[in-house]
Protein backbone atom coordinates (compact mmCIF):
# COMPACT_ATOMS: atom_id res chain seq x y z
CA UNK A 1 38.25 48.80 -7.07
CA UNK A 2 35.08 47.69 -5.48
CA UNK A 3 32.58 49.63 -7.96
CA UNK A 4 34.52 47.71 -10.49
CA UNK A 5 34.19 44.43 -9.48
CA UNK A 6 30.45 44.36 -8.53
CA UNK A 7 27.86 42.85 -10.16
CA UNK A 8 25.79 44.99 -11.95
CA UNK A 9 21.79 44.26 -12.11
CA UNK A 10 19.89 42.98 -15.31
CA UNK A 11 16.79 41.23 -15.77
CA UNK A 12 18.18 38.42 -17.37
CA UNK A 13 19.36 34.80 -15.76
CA UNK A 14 23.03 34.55 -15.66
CA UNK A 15 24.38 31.02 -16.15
CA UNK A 16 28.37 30.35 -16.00
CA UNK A 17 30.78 27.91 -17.83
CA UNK A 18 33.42 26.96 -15.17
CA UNK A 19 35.70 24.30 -15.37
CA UNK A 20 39.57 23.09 -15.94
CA UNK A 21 41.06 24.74 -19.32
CA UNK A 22 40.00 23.04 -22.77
CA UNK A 23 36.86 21.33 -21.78
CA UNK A 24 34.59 23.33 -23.81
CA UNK A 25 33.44 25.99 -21.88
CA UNK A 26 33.75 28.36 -24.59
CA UNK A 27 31.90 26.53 -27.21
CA UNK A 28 29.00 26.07 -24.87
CA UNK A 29 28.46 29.57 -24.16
CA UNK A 30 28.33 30.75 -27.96
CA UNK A 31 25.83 28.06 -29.16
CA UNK A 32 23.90 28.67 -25.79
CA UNK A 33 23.45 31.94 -26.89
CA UNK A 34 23.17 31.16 -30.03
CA UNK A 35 20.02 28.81 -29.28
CA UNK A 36 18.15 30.84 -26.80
CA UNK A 37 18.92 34.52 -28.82
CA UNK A 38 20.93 35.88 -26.16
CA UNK A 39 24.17 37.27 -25.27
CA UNK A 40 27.08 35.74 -23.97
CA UNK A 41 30.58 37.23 -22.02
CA UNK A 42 33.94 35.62 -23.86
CA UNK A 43 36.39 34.98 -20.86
CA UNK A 44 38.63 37.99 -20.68
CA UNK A 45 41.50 36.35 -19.20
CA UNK A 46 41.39 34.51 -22.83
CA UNK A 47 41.95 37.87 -24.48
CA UNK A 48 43.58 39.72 -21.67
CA UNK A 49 46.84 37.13 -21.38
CA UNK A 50 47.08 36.24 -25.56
CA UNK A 51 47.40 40.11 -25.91
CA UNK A 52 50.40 39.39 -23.15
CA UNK A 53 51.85 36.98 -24.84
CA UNK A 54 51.81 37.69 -28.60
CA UNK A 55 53.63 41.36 -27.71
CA UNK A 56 56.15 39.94 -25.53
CA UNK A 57 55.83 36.00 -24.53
CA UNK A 58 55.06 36.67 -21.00
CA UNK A 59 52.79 34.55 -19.00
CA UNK A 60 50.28 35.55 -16.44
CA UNK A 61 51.54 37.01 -13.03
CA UNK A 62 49.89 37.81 -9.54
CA UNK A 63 49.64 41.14 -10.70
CA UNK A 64 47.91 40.91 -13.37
CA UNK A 65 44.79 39.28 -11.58
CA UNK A 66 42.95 42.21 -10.62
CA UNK A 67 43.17 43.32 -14.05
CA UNK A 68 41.28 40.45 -15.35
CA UNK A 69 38.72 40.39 -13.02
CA UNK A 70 37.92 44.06 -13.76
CA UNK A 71 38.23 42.92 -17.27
CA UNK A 72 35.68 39.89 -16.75
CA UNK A 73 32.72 41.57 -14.79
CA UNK A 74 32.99 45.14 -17.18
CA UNK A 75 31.88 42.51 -20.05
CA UNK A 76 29.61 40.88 -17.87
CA UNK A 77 28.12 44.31 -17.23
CA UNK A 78 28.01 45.79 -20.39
CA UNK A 79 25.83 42.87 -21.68
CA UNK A 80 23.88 42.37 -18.84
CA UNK A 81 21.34 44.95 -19.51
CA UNK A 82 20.92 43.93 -23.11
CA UNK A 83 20.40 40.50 -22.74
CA UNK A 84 16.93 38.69 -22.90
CA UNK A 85 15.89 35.55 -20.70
CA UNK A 86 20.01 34.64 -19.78
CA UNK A 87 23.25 35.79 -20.00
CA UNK A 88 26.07 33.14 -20.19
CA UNK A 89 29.25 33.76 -18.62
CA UNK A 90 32.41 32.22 -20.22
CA UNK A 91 33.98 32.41 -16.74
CA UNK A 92 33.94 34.10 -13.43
CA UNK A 93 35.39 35.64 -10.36
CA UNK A 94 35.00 31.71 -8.90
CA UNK A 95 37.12 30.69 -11.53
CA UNK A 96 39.77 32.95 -11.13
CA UNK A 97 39.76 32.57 -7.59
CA UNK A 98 40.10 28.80 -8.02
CA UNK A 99 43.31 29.34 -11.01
CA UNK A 100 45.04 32.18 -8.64
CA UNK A 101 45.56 29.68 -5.69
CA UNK A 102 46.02 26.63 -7.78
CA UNK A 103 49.43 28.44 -9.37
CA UNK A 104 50.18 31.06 -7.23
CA UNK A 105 50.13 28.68 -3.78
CA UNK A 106 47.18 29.60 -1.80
CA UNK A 107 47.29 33.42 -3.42
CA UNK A 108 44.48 35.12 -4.27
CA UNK A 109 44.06 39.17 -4.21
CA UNK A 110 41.45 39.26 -1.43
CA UNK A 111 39.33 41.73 -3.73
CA UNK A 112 38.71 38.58 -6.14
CA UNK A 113 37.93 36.74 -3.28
CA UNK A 114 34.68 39.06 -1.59
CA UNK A 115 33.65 39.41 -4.99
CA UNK A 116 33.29 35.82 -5.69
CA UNK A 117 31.08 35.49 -2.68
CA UNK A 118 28.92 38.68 -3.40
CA UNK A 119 28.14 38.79 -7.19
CA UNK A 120 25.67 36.00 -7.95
CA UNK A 121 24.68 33.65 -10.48
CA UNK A 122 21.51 31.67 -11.25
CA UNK A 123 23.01 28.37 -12.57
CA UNK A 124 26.61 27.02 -13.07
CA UNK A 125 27.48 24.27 -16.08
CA UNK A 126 30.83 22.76 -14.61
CA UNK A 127 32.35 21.32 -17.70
CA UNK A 128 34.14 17.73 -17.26
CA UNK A 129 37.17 16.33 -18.90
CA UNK A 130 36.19 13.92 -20.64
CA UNK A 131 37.23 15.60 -24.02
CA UNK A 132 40.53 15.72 -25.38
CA UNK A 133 42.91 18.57 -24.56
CA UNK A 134 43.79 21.30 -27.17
CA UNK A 135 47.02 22.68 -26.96
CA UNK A 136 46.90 26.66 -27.24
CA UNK A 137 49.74 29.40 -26.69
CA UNK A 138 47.72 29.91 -22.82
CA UNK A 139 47.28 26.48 -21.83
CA UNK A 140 49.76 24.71 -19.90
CA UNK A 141 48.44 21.51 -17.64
CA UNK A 142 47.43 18.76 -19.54
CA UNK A 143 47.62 16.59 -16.85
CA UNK A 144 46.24 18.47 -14.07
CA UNK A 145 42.47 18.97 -15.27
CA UNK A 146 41.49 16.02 -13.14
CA UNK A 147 42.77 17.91 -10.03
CA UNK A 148 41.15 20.77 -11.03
CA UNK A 149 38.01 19.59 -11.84
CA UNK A 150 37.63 18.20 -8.62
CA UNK A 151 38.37 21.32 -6.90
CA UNK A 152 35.82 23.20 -8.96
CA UNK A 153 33.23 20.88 -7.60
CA UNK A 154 34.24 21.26 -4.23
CA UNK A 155 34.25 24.86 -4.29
CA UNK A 156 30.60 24.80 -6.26
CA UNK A 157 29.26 22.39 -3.55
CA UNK A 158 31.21 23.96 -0.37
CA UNK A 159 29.60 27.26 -1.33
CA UNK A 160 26.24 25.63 -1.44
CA UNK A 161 26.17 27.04 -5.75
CA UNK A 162 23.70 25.62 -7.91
CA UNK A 163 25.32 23.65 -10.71
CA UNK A 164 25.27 20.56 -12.87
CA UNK A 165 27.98 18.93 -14.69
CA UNK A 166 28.33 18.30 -18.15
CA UNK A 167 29.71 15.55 -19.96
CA UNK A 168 30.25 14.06 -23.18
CA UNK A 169 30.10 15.20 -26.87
CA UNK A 170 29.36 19.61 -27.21
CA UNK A 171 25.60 17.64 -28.67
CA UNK A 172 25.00 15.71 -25.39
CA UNK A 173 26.45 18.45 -23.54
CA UNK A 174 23.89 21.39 -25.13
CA UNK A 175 21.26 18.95 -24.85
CA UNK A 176 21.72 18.63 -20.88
CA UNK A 177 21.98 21.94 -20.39
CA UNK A 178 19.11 23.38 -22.70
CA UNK A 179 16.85 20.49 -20.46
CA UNK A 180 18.09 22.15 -17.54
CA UNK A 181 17.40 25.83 -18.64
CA UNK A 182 14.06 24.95 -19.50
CA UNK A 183 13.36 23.25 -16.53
CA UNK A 184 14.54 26.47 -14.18
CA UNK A 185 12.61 28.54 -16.33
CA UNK A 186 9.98 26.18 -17.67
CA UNK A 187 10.31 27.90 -21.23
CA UNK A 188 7.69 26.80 -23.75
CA UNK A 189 9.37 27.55 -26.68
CA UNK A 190 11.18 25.01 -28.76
CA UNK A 191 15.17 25.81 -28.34
């Protein structure tokens, strides 16, 4: 299990999308990579649960956590290597961590939990709510996002994790984060 959760090397910066479900993280990441000719990693909980329910209408369970996360970081490093200047995460171990002990009480499979902590990431775009909520066959707490949010931040800031928080419109919100991209890199190019 270890092998499979570890962060594989690449010379690329990785950036992550975290935040509560349906605040855009998603979006983000494709026109990210979109703009800057990159690669991005989908959130494989996304794929990994839908698959769940369309074959039998079954939501996600404590067991299948360990699945995701192997799931999540094999994307992440499959495309690691291939990518040029950053890599943008739809998701990661922090995120999972943060969803496992929201609804499973304080669970988290302590695997998910060293991993968080050990694989690394050069920037996180936390993703507020301030968009409407989409209704999908995987989401299910409209009216929690505000709790989450604010325990995404705490985590990020606990953890001492470099981030910045995006808000508004998916326009204002690429525009923030391409200024902050070029600023950490100081990129020349017109994105």
């Amino acid at each position: 299990m270890e092998e499979t959760l570890r962060q594989q090397s690449g010379n690329c910066l990785r950036i992550v999308l975290i935040g509560p479900e349906s605040t855009g993280k998603t979006t983000l990441a494709k026109k990210l990579a979109e703009v800057f000719q990159t690669l991005w990693v989908p959130e494989y909980m996304r794929e990994y649960l839908q698959k769940k329910w369309d074959d039998k209408g079954l939501r996600c369970t404590k067991e299948d956590l360990l699945n995701i996360a192997v799931g999540q970081m094999r994307l992440e490093n499959e495309r690691a290597p291939e990518a040029e200047t950053f890599l943008f995460c739809d998701t990661n171990l922090w995120e999972l961590k943060i969803y496992s002990e929201y609804y499973y009480e304080g669970f988290c499979p302590p695997e998910i939990e060293t991993y968080a902590h050990k694989n690394t990431y050069d920037l996180y775009f936390l993703t507020d709510i301030d968009v409407p909520w989409e209704m999908d066959d995987l989401r299910d707490r409209p009216n929690d996002r505000s709790t989450l949010f604010r325990i995404f931040e705490e985590t990020l800031q606990q953890q001492k994790l470099p981030y910045q928080v995006l808000t508004g419109t998916v326009q204002e919100r690429m525009e923030k984060a391409i200024r902050a991209l070029r600023q950490m890199t100081y990129l020349k190019k017109d994105f």
